[in-house]
Protein backbone atom coordinates (compact mmCIF):
# COMPACT_ATOMS: atom_id res chain seq x y z
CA UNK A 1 0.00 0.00 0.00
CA UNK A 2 1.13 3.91 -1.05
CA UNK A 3 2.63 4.98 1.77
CA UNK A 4 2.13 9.26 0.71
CA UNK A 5 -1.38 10.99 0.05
CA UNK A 6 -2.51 10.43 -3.53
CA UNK A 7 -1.81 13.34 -5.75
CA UNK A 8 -4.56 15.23 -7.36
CA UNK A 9 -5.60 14.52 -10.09
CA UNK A 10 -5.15 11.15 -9.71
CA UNK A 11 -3.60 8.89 -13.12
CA UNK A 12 -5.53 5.50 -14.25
CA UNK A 13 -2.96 3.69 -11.81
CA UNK A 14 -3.70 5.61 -8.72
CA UNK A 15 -7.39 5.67 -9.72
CA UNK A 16 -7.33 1.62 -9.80
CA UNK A 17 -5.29 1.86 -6.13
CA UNK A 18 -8.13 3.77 -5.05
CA UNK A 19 -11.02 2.19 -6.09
CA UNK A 20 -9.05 -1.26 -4.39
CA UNK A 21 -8.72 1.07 -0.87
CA UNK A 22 -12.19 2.36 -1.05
CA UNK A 23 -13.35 -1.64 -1.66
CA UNK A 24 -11.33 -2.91 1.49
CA UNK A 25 -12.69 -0.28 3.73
CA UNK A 26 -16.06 -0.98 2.76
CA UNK A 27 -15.74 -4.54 2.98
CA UNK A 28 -14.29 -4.26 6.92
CA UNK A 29 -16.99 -1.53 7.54
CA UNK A 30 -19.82 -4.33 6.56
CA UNK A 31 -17.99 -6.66 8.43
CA UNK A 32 -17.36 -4.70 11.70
CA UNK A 33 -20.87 -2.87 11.55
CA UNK A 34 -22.43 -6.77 11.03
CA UNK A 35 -20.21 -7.88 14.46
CA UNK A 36 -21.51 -4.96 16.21
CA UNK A 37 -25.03 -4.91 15.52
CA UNK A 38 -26.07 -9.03 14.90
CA UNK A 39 -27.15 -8.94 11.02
CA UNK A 40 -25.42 -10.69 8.41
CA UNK A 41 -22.82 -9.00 6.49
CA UNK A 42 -24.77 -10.29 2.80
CA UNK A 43 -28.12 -8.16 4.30
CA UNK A 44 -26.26 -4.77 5.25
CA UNK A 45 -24.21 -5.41 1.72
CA UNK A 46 -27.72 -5.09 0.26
CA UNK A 47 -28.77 -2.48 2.26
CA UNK A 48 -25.21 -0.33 2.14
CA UNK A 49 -23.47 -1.13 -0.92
CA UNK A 50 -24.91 1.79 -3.43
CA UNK A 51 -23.39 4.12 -5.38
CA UNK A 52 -24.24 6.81 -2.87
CA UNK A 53 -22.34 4.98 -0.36
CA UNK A 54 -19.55 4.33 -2.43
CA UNK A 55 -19.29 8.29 -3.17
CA UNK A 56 -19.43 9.07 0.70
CA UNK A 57 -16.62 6.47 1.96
CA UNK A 58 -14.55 7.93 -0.97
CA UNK A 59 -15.03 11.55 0.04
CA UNK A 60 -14.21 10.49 3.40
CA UNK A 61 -11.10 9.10 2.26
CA UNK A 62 -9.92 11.98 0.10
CA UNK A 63 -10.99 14.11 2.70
CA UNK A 64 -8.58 12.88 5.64
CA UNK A 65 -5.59 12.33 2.29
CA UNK A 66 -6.42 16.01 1.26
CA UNK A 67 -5.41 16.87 5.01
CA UNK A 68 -2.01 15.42 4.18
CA UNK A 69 -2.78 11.49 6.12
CA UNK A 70 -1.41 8.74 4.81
CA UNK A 71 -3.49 6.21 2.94
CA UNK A 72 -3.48 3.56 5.83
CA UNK A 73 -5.06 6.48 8.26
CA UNK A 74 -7.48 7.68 5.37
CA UNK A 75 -8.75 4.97 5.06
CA UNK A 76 -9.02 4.02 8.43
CA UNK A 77 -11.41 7.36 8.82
CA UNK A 78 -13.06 6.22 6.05
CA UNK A 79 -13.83 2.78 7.48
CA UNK A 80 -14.43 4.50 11.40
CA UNK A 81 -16.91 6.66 9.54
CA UNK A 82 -18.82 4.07 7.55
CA UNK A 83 -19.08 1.71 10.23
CA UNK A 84 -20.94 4.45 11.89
CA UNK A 85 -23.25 5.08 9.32
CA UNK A 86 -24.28 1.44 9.02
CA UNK A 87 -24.96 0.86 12.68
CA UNK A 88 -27.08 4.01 12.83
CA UNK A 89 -28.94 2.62 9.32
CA UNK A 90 -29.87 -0.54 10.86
CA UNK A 91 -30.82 0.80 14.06
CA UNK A 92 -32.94 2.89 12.26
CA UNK A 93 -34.54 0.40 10.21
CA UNK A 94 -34.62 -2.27 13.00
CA UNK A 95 -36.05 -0.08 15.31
CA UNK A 96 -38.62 0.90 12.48
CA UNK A 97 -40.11 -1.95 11.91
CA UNK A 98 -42.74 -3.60 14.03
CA UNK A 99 -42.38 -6.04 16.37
CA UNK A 100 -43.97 -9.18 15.33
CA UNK A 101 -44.48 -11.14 19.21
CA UNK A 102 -41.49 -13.96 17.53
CA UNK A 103 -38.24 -12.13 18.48
């Protein structure tokens, strides 16, 4: 893994590093957030993984790099933030839906 902030703009090669980063940190996110919270990593994938969520864990990364961090602590803001998001999603939804008398 780089070791310096990516450079702006970014070439094809640091674009593919990137997209690889912003992949692992999403990946641990949905793993931690599914540890944390007791729903399977496959059901917050299909309730997390979108394009909008994809945009927001890569500003967060580019964010911290832009503030000069090295890619191993932007992306572990990144991941700290995401994880966050999730577990408030799910609350959200889980504490949306009705209770059906079976849980």
């Amino acid at each position: 893994m780089r070791t310096t902030p990516f450079p702006a703009p970014l070439n094809c090669d640091q674009a593919e590093e990137l997209g690889q980063i912003i992949g692992s940190v999403m990946a641990i996110s949905l793993q931690a957030a599914s540890a944390l919270i007791n729903i399977s990593v496959r059901r917050l994938a299909e309730l997390c993984l979108t394009d909008t969520a994809v945009d927001a864990v890569t500003g967060e990364f580019l964010k911290a790099n832009e503030e000069g961090h090295p890619p191993a602590e932007s992306a572990e803001r990144a991941c700290r933030w995401f994880t966050g998001a999730i577990v408030s999603v799910a609350k959200q939804i889980t504490s949306d839906r009705p209770s059906t008398g079976t849980e």
